[in-house]
N, C-alpha and C. Protein backbone atom coordinates (compact mmCIF):
# COMPACT_ATOMS: atom_id res chain seq x y z
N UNK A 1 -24.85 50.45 -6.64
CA UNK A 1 -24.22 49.31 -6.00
C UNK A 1 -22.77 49.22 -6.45
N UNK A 2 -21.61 48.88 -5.64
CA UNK A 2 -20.42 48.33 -5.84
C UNK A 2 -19.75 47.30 -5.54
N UNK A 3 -19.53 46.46 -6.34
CA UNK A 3 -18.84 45.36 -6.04
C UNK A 3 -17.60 45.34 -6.24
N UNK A 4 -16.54 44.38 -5.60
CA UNK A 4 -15.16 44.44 -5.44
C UNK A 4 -14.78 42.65 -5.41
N UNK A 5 -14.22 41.63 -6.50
CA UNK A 5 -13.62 40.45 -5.90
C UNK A 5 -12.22 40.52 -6.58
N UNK A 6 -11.17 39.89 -5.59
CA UNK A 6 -10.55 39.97 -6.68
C UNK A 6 -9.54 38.64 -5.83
N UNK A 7 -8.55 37.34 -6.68
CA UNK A 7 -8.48 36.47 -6.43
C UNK A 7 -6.70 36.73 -6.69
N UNK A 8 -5.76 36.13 -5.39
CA UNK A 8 -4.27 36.94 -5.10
C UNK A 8 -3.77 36.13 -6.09
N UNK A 9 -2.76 36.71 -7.13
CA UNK A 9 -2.35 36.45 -8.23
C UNK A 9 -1.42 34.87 -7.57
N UNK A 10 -1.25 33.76 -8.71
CA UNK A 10 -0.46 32.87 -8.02
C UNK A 10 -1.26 31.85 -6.90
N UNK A 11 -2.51 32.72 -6.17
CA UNK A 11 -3.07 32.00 -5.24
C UNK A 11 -4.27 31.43 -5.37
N UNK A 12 -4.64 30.37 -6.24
CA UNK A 12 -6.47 30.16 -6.58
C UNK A 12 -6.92 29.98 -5.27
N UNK A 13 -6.57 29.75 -4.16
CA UNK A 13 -7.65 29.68 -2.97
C UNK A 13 -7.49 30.94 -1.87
N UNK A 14 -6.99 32.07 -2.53
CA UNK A 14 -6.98 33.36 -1.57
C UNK A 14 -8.08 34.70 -2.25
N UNK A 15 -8.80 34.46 -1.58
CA UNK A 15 -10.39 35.56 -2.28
C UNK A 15 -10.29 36.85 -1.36
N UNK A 16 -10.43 38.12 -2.19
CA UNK A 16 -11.14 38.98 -1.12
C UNK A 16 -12.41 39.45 -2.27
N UNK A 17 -13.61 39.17 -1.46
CA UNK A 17 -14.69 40.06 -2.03
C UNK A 17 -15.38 40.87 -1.38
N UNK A 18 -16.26 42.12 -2.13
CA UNK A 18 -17.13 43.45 -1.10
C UNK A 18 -17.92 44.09 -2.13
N UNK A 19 -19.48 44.05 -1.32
CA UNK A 19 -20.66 44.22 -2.00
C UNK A 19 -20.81 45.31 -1.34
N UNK A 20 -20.87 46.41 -1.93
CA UNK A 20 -22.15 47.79 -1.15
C UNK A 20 -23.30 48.31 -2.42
N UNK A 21 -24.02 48.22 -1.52
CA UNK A 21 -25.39 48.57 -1.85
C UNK A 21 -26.00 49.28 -1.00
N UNK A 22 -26.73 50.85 -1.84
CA UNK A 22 -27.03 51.75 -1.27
C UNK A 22 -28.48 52.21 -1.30
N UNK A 23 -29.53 51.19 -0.21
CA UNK A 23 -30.89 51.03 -0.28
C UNK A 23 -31.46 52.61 -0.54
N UNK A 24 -30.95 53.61 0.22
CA UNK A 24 -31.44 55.23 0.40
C UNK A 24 -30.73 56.22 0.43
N UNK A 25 -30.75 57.05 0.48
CA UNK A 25 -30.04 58.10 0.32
C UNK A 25 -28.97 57.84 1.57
N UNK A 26 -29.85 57.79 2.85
CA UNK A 26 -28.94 57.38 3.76
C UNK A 26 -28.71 55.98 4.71
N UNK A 27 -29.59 55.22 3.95
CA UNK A 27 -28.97 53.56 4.48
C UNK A 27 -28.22 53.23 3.16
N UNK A 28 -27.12 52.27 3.70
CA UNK A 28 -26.25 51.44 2.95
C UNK A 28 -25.46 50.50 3.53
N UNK A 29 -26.03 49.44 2.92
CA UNK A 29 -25.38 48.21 2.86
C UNK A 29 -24.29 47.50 2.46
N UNK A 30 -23.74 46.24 3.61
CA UNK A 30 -22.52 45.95 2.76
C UNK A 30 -21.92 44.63 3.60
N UNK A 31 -21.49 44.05 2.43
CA UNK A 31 -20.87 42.80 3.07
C UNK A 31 -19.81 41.96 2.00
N UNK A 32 -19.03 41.16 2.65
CA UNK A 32 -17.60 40.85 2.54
C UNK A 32 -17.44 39.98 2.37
N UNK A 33 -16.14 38.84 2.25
CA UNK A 33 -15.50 37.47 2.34
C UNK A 33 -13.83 37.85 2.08
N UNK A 34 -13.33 37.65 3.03
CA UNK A 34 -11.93 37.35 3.05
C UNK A 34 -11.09 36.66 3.52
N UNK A 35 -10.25 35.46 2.43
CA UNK A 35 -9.40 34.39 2.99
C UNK A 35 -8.18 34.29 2.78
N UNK A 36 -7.90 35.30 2.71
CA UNK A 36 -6.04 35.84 2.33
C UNK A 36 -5.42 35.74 3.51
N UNK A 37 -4.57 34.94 2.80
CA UNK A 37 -3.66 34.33 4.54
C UNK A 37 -2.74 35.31 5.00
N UNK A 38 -1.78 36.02 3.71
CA UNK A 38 -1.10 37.01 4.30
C UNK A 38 -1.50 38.27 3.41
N UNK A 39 -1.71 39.64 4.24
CA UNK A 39 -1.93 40.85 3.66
C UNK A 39 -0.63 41.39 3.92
N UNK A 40 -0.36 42.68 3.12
CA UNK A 40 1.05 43.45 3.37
C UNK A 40 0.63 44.87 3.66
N UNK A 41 1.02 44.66 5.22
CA UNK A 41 0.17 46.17 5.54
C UNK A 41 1.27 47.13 5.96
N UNK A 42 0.88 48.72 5.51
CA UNK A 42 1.74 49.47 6.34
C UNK A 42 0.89 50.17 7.22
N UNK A 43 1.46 50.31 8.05
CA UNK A 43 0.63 50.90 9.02
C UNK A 43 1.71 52.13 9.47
N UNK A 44 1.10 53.81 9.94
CA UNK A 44 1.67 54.69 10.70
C UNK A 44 1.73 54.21 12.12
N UNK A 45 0.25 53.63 12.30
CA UNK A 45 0.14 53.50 13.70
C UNK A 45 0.22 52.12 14.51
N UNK A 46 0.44 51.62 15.32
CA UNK A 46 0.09 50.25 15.79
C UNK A 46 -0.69 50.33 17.37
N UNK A 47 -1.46 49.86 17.44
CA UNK A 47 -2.33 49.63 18.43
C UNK A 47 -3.19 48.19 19.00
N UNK A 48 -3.82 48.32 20.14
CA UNK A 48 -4.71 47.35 20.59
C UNK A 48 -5.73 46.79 18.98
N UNK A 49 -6.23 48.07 18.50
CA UNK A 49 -7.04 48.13 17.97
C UNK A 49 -6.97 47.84 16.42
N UNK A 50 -5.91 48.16 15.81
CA UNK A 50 -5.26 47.69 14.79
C UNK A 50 -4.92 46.04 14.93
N UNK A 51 -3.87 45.64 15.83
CA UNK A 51 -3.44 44.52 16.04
C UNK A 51 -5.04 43.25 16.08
N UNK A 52 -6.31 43.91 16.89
CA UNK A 52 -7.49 42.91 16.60
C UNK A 52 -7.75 42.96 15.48
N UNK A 53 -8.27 44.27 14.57
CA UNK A 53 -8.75 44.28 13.16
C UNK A 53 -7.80 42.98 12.23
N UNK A 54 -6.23 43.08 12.63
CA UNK A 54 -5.33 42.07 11.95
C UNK A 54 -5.47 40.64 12.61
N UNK A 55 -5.57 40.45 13.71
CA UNK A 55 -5.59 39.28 14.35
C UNK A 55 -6.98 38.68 13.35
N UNK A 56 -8.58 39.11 13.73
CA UNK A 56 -9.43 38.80 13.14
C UNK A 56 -9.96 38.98 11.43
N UNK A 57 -9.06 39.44 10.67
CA UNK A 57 -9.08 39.64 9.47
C UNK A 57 -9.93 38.66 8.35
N UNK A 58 -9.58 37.63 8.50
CA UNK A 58 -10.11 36.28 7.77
C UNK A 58 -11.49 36.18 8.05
N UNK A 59 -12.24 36.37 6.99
CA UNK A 59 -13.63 35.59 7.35
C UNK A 59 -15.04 36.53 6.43
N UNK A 60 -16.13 36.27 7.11
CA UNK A 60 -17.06 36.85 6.20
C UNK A 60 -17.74 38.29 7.39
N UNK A 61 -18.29 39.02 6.69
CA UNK A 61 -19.48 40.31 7.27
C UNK A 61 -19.97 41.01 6.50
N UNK A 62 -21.02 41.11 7.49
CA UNK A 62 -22.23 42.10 6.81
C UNK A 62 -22.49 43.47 7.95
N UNK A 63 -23.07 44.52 6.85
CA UNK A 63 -23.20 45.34 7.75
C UNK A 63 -24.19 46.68 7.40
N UNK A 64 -24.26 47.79 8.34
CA UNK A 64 -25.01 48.79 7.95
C UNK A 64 -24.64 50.21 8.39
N UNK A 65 -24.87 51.05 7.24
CA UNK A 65 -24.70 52.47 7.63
C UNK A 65 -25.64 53.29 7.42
N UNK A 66 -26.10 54.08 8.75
CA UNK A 66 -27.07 54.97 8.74
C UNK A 66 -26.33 56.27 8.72
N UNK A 67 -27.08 57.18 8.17
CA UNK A 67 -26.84 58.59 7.87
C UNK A 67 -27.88 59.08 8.96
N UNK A 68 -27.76 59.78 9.79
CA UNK A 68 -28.62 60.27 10.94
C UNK A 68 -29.44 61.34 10.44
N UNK A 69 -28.02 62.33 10.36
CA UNK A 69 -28.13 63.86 9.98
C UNK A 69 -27.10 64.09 8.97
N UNK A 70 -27.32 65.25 8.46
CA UNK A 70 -25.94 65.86 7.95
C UNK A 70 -25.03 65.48 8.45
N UNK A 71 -24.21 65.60 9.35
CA UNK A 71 -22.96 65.24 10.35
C UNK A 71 -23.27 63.98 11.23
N UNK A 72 -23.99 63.37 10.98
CA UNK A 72 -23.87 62.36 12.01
C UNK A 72 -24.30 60.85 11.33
N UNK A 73 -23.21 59.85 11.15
CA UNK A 73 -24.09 58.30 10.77
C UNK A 73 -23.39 57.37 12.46
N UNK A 74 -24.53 56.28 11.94
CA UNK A 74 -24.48 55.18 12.81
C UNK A 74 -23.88 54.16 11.91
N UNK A 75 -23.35 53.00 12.29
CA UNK A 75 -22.82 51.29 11.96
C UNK A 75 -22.69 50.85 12.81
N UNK A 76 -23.43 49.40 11.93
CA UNK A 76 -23.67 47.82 12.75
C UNK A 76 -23.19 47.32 11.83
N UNK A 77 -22.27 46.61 12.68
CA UNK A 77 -21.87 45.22 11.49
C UNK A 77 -21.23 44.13 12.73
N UNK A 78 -21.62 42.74 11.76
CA UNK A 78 -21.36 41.57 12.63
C UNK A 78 -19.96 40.17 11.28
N UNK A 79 -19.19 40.14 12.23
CA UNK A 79 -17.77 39.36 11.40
C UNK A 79 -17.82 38.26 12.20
N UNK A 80 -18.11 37.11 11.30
CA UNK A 80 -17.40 35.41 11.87
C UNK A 80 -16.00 35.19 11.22
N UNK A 81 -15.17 35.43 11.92
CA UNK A 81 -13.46 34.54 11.34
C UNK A 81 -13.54 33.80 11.42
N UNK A 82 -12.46 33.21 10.84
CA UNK A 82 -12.21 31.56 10.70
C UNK A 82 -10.64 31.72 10.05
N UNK A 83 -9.90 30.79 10.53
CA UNK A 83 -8.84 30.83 10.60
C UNK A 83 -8.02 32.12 11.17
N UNK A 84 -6.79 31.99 10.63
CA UNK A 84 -5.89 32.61 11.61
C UNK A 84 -5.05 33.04 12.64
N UNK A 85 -4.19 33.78 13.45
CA UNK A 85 -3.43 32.92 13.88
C UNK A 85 -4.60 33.04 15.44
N UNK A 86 -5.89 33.70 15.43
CA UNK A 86 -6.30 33.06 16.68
C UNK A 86 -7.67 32.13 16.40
N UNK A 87 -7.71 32.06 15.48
CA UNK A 87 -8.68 30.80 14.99
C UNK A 87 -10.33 31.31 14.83
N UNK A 88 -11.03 30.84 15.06
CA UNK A 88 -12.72 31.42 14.75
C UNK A 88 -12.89 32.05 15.99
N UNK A 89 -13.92 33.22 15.35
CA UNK A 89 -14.34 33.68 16.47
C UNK A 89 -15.49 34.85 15.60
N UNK A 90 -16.45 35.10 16.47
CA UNK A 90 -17.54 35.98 16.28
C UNK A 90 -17.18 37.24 16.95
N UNK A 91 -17.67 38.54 15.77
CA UNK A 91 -17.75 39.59 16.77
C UNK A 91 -19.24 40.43 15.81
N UNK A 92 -19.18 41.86 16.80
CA UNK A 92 -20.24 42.74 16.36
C UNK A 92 -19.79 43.94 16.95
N UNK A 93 -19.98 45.07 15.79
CA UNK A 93 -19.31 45.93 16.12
C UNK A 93 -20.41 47.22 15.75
N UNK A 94 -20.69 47.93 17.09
CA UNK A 94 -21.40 49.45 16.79
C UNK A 94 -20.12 50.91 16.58
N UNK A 95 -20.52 51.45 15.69
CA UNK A 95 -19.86 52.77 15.04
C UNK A 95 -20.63 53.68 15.07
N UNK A 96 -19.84 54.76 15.65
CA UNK A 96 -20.85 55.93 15.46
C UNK A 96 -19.41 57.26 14.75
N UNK A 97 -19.83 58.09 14.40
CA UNK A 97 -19.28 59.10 13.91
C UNK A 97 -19.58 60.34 13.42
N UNK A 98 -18.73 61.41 13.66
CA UNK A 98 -19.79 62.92 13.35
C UNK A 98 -18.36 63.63 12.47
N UNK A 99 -18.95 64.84 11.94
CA UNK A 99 -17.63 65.64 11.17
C UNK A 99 -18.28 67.23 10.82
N UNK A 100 -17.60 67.56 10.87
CA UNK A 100 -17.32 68.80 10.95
C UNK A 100 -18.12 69.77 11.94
N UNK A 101 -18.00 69.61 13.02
CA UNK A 101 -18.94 69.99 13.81
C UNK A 101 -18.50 71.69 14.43
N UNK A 102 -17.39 71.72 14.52
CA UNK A 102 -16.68 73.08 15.03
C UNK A 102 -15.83 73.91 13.56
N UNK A 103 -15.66 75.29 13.98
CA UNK A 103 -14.92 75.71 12.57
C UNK A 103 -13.67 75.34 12.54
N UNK A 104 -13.40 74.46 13.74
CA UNK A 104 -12.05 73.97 13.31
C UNK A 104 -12.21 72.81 12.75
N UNK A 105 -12.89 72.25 12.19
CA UNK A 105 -13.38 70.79 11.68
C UNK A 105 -13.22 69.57 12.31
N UNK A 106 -14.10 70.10 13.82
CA UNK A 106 -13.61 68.97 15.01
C UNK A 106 -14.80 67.37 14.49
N UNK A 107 -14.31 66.49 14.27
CA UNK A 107 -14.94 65.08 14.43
C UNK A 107 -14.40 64.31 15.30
N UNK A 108 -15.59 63.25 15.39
CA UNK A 108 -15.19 62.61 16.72
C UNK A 108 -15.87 61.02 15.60
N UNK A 109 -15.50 60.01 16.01
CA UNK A 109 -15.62 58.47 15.76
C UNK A 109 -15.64 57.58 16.66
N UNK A 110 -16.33 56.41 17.37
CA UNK A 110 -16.30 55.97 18.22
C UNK A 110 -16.75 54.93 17.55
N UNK A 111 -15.83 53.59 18.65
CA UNK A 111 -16.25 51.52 17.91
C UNK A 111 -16.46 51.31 19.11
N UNK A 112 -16.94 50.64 19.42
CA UNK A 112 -17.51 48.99 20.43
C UNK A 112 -17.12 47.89 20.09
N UNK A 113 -16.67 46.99 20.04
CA UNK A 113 -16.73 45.82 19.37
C UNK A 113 -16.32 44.57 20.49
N UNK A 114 -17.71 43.89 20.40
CA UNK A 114 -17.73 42.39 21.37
C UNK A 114 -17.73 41.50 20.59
N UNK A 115 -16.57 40.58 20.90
CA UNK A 115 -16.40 39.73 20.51
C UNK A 115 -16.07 38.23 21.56
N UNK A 116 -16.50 36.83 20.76
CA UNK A 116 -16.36 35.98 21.47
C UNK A 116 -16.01 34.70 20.75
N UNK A 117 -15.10 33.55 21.47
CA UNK A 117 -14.62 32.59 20.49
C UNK A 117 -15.08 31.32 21.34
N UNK A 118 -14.05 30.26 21.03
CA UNK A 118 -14.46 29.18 21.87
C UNK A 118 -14.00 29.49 23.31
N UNK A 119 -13.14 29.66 23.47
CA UNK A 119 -12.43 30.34 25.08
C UNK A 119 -11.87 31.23 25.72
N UNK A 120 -12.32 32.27 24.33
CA UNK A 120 -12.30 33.69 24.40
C UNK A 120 -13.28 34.64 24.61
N UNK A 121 -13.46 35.69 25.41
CA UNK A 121 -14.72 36.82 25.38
C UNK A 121 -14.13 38.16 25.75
N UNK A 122 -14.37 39.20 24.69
CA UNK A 122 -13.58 40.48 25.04
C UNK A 122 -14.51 41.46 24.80
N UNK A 123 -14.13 42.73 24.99
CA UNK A 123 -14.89 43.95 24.01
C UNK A 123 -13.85 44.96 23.69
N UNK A 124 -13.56 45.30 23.13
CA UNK A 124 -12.99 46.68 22.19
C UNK A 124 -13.58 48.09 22.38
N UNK A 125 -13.35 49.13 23.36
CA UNK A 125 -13.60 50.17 22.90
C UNK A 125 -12.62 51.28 22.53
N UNK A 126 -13.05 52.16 21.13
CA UNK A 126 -11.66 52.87 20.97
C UNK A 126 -12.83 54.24 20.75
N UNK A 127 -11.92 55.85 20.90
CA UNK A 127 -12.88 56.69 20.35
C UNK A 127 -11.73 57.58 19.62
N UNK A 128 -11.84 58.44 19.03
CA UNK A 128 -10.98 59.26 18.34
C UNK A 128 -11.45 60.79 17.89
N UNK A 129 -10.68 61.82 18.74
CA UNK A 129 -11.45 62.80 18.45
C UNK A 129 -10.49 64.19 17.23
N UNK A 130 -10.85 64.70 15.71
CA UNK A 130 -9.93 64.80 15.13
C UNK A 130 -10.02 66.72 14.77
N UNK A 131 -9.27 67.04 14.48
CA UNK A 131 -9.62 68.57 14.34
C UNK A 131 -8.82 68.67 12.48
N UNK A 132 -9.51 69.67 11.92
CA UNK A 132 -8.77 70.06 10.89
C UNK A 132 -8.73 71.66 10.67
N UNK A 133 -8.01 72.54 11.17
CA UNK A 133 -8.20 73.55 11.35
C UNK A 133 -7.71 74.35 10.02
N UNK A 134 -7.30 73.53 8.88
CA UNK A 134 -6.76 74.43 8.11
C UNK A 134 -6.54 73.03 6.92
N UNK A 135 -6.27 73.76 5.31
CA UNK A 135 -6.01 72.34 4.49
C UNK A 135 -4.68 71.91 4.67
N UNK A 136 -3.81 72.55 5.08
CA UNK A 136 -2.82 71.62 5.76
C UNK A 136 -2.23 71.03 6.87
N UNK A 137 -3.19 71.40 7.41
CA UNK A 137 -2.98 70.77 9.19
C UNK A 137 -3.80 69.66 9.22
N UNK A 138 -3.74 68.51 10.01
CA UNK A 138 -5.04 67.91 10.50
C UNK A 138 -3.87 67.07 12.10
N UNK A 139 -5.11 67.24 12.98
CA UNK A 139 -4.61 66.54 14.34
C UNK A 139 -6.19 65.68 14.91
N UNK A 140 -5.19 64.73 15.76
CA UNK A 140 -6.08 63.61 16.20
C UNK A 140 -5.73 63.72 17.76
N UNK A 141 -6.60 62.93 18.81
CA UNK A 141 -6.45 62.57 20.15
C UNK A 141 -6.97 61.08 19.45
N UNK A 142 -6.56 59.87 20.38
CA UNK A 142 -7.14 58.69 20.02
C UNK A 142 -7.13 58.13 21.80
N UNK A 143 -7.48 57.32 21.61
CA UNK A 143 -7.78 55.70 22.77
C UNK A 143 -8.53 54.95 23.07
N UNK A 144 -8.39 54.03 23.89
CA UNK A 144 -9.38 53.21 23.98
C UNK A 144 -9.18 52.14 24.77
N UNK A 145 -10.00 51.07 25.02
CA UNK A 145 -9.48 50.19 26.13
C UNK A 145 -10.29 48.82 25.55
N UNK A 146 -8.76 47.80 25.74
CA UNK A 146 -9.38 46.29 25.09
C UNK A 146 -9.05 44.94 25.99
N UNK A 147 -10.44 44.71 26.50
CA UNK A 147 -10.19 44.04 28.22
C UNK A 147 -10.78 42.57 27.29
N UNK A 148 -10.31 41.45 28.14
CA UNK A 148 -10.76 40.36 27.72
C UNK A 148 -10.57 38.70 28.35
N UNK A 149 -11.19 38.06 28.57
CA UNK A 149 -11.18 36.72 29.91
C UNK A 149 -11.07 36.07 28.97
N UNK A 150 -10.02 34.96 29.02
CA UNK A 150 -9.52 33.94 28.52
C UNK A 150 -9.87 32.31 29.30
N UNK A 151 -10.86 31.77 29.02
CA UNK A 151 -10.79 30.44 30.15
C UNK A 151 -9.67 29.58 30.58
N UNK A 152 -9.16 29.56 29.42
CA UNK A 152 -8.22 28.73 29.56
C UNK A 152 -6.91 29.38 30.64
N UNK A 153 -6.66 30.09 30.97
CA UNK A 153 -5.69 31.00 31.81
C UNK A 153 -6.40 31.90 32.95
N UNK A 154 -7.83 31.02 33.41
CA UNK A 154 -8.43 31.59 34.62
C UNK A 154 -9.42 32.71 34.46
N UNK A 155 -10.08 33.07 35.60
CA UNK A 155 -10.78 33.60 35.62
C UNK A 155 -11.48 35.54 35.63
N UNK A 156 -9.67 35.77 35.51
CA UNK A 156 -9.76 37.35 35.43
C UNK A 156 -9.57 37.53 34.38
N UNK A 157 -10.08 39.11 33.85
CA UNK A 157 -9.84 40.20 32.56
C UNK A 157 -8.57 40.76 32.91
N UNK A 158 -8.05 40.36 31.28
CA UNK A 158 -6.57 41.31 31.27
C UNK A 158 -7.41 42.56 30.29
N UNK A 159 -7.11 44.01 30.84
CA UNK A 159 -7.09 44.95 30.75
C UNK A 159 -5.85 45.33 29.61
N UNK A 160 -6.26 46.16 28.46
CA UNK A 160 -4.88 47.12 28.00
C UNK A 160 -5.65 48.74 27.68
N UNK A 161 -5.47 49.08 28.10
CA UNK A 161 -5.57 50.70 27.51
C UNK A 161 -4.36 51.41 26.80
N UNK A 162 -4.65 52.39 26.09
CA UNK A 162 -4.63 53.33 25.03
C UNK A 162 -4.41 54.53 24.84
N UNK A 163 -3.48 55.35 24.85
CA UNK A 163 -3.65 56.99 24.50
C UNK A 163 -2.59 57.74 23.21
N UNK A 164 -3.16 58.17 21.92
CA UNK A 164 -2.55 58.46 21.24
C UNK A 164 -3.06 60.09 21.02
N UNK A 165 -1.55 60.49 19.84
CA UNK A 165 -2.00 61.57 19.28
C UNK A 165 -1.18 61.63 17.53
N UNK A 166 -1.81 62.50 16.90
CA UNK A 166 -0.99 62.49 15.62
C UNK A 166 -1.55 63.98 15.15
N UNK A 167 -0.53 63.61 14.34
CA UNK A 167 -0.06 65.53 13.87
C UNK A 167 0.33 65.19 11.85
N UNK A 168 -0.65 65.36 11.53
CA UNK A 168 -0.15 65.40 9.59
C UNK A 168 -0.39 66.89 9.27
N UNK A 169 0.87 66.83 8.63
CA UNK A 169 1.06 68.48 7.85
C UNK A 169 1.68 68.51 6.77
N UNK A 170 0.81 68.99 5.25
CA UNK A 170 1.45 69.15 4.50
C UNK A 170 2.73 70.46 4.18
N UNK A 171 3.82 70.04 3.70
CA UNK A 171 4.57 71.39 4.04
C UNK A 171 4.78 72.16 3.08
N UNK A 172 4.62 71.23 1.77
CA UNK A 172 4.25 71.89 0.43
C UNK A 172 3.70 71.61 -0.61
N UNK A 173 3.50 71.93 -1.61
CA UNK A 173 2.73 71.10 -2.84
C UNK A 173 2.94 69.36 -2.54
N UNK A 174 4.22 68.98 -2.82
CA UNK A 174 4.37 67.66 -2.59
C UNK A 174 5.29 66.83 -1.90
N UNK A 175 5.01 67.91 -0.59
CA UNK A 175 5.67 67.07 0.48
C UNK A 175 4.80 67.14 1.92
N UNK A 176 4.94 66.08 2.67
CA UNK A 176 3.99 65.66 3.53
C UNK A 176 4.52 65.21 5.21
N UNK A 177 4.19 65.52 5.85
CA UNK A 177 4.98 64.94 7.20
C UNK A 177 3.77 64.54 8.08
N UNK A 178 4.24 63.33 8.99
CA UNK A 178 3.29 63.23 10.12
C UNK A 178 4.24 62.70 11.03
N UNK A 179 3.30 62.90 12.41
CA UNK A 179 4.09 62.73 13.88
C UNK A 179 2.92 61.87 14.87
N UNK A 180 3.31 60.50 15.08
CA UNK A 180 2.22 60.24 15.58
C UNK A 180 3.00 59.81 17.01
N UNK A 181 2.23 59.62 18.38
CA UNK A 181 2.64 59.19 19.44
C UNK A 181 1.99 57.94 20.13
N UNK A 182 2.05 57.14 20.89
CA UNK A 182 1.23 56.58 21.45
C UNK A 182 1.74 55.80 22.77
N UNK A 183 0.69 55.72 24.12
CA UNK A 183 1.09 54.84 24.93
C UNK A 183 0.42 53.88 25.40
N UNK A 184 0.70 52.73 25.70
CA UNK A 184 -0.30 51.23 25.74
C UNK A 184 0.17 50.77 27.68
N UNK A 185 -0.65 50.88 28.12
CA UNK A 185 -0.24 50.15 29.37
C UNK A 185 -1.58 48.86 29.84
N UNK A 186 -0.59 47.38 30.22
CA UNK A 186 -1.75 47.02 31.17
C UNK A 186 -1.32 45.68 29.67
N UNK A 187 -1.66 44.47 30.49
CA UNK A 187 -1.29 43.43 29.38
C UNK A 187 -0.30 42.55 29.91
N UNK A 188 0.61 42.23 29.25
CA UNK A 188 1.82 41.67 29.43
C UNK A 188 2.84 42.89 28.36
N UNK A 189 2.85 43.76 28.06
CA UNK A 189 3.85 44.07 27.14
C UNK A 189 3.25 46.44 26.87
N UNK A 190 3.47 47.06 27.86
CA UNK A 190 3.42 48.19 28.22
C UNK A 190 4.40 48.21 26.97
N UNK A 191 4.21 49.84 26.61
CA UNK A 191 4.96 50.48 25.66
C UNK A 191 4.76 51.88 25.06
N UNK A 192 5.70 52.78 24.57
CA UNK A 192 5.77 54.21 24.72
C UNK A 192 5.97 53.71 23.10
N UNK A 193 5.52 54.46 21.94
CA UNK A 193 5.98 54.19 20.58
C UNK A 193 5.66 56.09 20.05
N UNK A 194 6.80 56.00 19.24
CA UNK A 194 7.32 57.53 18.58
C UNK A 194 7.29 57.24 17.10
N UNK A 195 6.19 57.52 16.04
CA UNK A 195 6.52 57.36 14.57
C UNK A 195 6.43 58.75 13.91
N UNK A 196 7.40 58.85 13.01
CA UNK A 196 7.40 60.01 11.85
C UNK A 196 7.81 59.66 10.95
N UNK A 197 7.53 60.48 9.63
CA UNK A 197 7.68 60.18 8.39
C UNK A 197 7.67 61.46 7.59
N UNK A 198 8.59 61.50 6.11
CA UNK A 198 8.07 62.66 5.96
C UNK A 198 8.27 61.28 4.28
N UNK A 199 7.25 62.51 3.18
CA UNK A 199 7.11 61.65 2.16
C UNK A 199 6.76 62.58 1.11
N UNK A 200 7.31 62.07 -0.23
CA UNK A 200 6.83 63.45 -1.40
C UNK A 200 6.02 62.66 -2.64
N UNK A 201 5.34 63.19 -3.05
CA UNK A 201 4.00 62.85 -3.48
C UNK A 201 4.21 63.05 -5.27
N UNK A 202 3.93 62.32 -5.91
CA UNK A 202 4.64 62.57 -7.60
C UNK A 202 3.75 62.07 -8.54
């Protein structure tokens, strides 16, 4: 079993805690509480899918991971938020994921995630398919599509879809580069985004 709490220095009412517990070889359990108002994130990438994980951040879950096969587990897990800047809301999220399936070390990962609030109802799907053909190469395809009816602003689904790619390569002992791309259409706010970085490791 592992546990994790730890309380933001300066802040007595900002908690993050995380329990895993590992019933079998291949079930394991696990669940959370987090009420940290602000996290400091960096992110390479920004997405539909990122931007919900941050929107819904605050709150409690539980969850489960099955080991299928060698290469293959399943996850269920279900998150109530509370607070934040879009306020409570329930979701549940199925995961599936495989690895190393080709000799190029092709994996693939796939989320679901439905979620619903007081005058909100959406679902989340993203999949990501990744290759590692070598120890210093690794490449990704990503996307996904995050549709969702708002009552309060009528009766249709706003649609956004998704298409990325990324490229990490180490170039030497301790230096590192990545190239990621991505395009978002459909929403109020379409967009083409270009990130790179290169970084040395000490």
């Amino acid at each position: 079993m592992e546990a994790l709490a730890r309380n933001e220095a300066g802040l007595a009412d900002q908690h993050l805690a995380f329990v895993q517990f590992r019933v079998t070889q291949d079930v394991t359990l696990d669940a959370g509480f987090d009420n940290r108002r602000n996290v400091r994130l960096y992110r390479d990438v920004v997405n539909p899918e990122t931007a919900f994980d941050d929107t819904y951040r605050q709150g409690a879950w539980a969850g489960m991971w099955v080991q299928l096969a060698r290469r293959f587990r399943l996850g269920l897990d279900a998150h109530s938020s509370s607070g934040g800047p879009a306020g409570g809301a329930n979701s549940y999220t199925l995961s599936f994921g495989a690895d190393r399936l080709t000799r190029l070390g092709m994996g693939l990962r796939t989320r679901t995630t439905y979620y619903t609030s007081p005058n909100l109802s959406g679902v989340l799907q993203s999949a990501a398919l990744g290759f590692v053909p070598g120890d210093r190469l690794r490449l990704e395809l990503n996307g996904g599509l995050r549709a969702e009816q708002d009552a309060l602003a009528g009766p249709g689904t706003v649609a956004v879809t998704w298409v990325g790619a990324d490229a990490d390569v180490t170039l030497a002992r301790a230096w590192y580069a990545m190239v990621s791309v991505t395009r978002q259409r459909g929403g109020v706010d379409g967009y083409d985004q270009l990130h790179s970085g290169l970084s040395f490791r000490f």
